[in-house]
Protein backbone atom coordinates (compact mmCIF):
# COMPACT_ATOMS: atom_id res chain seq x y z
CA UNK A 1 0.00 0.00 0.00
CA UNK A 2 1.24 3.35 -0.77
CA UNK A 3 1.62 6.09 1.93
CA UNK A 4 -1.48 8.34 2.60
CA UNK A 5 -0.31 11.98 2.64
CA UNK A 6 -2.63 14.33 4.63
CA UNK A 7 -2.91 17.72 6.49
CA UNK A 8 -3.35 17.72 10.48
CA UNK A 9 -3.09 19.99 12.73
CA UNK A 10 -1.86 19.03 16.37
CA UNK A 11 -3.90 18.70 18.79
CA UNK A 12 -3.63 19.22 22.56
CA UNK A 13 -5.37 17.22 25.48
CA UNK A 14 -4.82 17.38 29.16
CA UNK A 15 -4.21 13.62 30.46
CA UNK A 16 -1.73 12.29 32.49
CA UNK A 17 0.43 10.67 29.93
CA UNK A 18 -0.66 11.67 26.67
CA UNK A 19 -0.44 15.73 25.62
CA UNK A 20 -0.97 15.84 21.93
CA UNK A 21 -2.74 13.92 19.44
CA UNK A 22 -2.96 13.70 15.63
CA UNK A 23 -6.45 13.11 14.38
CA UNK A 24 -6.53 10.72 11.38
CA UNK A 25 -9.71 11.70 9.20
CA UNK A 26 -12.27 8.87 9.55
CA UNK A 27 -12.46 8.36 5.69
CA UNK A 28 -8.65 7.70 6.06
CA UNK A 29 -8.68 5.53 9.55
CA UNK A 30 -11.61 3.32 7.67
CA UNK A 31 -8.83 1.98 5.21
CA UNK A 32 -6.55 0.66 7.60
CA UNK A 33 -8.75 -0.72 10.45
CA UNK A 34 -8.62 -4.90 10.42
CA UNK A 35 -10.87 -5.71 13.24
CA UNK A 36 -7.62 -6.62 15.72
CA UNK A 37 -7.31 -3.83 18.05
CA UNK A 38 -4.77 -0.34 16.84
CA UNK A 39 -3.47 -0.90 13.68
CA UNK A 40 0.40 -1.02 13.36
CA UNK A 41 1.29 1.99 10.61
CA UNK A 42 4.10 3.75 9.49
CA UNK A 43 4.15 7.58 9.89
CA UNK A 44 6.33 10.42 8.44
CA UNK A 45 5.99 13.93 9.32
CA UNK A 46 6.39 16.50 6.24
CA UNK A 47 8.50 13.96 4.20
CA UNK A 48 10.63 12.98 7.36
CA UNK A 49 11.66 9.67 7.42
CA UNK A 50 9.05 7.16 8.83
CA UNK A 51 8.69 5.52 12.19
CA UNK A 52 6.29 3.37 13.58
CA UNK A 53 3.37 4.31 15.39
CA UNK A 54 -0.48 2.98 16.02
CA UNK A 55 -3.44 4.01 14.90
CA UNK A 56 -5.48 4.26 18.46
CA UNK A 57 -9.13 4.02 18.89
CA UNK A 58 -10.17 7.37 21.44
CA UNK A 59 -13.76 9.09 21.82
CA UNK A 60 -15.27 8.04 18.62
CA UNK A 61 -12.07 9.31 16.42
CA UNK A 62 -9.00 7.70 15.33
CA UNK A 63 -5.74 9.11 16.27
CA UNK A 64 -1.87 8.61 16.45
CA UNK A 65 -0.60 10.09 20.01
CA UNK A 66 2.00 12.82 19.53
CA UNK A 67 5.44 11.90 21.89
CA UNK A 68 7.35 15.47 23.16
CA UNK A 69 10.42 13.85 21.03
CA UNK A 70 7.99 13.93 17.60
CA UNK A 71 6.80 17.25 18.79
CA UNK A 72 10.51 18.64 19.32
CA UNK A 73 12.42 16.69 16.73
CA UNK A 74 10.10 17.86 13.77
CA UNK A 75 9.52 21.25 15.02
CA UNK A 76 5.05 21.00 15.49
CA UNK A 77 3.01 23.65 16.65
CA UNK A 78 -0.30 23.77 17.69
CA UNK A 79 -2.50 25.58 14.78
CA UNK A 80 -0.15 25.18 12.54
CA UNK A 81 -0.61 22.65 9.80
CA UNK A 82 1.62 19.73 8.84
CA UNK A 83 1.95 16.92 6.51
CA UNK A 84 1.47 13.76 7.97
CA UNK A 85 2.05 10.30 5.80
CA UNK A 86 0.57 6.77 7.49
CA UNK A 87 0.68 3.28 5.57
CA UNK A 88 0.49 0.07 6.73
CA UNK A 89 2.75 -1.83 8.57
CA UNK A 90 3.20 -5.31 6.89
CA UNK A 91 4.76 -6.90 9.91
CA UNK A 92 1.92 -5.05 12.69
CA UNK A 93 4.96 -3.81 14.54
CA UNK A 94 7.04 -6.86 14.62
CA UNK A 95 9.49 -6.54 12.00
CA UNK A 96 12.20 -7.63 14.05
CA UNK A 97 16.01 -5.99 13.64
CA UNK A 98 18.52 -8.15 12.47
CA UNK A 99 21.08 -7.97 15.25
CA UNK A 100 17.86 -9.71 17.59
CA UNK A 101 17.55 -12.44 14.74
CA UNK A 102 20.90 -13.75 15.09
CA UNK A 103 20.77 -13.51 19.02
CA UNK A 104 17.70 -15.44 18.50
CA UNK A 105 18.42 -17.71 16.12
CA UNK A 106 21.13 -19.38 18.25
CA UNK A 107 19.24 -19.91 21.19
CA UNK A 108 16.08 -22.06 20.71
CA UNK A 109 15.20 -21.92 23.94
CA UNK A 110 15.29 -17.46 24.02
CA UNK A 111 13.05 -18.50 20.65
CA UNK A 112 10.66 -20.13 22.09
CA UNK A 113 10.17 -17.73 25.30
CA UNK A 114 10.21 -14.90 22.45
CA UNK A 115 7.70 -16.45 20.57
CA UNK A 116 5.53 -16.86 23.62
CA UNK A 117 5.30 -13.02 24.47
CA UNK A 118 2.69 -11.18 23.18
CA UNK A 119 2.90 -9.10 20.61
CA UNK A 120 2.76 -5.82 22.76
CA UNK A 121 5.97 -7.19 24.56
CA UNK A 122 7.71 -8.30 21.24
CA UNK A 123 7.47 -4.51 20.00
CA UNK A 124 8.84 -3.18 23.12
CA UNK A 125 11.83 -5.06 23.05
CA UNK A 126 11.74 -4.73 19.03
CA UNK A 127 11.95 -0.52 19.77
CA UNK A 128 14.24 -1.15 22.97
CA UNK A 129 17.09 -3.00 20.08
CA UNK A 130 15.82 -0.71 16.89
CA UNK A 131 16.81 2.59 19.35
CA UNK A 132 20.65 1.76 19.44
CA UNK A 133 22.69 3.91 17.06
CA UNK A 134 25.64 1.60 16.46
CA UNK A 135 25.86 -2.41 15.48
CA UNK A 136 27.88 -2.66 18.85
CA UNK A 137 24.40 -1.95 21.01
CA UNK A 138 22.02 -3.31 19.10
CA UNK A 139 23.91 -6.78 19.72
CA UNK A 140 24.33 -5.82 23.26
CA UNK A 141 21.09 -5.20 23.68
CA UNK A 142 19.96 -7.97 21.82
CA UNK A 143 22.31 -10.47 24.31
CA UNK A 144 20.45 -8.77 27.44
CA UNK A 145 16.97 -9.11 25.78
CA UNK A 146 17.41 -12.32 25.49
CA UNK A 147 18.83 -13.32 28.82
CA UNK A 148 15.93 -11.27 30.59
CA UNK A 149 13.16 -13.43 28.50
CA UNK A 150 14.97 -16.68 29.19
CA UNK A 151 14.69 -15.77 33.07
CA UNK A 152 11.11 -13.77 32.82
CA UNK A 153 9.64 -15.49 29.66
CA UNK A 154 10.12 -19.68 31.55
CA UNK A 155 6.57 -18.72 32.79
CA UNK A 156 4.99 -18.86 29.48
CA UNK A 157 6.46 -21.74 27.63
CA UNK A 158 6.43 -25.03 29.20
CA UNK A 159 8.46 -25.12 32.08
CA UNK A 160 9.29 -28.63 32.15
CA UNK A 161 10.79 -28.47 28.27
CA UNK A 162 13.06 -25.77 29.29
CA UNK A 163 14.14 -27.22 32.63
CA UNK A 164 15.07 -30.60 31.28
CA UNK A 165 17.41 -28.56 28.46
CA UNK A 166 19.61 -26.71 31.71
């Protein structure tokens, strides 16, 4: 699918942890709902390159929630307008980076605990990796990924498998 280029304007709310939101015109949001929760897209803000984001359900409208470092790093102001780009994400968020691949694909048994997370953990750790600016830290903090869901992630996959591998 090719990238839906729109205006928005940014929008403030007062709630604890969300300030801003950008509202995603309901003719728009209609395209890229599946029926499984907040669709994973891809954003970019007035041709900026893209990151990944959700489209999030709130009061009847369809929006993508505004961090301070989107706000800062691309310079928005409220009531002034901005380009905004969403398409889909093919992988809903779980594209994984290659330095957590190889991590993974030497230990079956971080696999299998990986592969027993939800998804909402996956992407956290998937962001946690994708956030490192050098090779170096991405396969550091690949290494203590996987250690932490080999300790944390025994609860989910069966026990007794695992136990009988140590």
């Amino acid at each position: 699918m090719e990238p839906i280029t729109f205006p928005v304007f940014l929008e403030p709310i007062d709630e604890k942890m969300v300030h801003h939101l950008i509202v995603v015109p309901d003719e728009i949001a209609k395209g890229f709902l599946n029926g499984k929760g907040a669709p994973r897209i891809f954003c970019s803000v007035n041709g900026g390159p893209e990151f990944p984001c959700a489209l999030n359900p709130r009061n009847g409208r369809y929006v993508i929630i505004a961090s301070k470092q989107l706000i800062k790093k691309n310079r928005l102001y409220i009531d002034v307008l901005f380009e905004i780009s969403i398409r889909n994400d093919p992988n809903n968020g779980l594209g994984r980076p290659e330095e957590l691949n190889e991590v993974l694909d030497q230990d079956e048994t971080a696999f299998q605990a990986y592969n027993a997370l939800n998804d909402g953990h996956k992407r956290g750790y998937i962001y946690y990796v994708s956030q490192a600016k050098s090779v170096d830290s991405r396969i550091k903090r690949s290494l203590e990924i996987v250690e932490k869901i080999k300790k944390s992630g025994m609860l989910k996959v069966d026990r007794g498998q695992l136990e009988g591998e140590m």
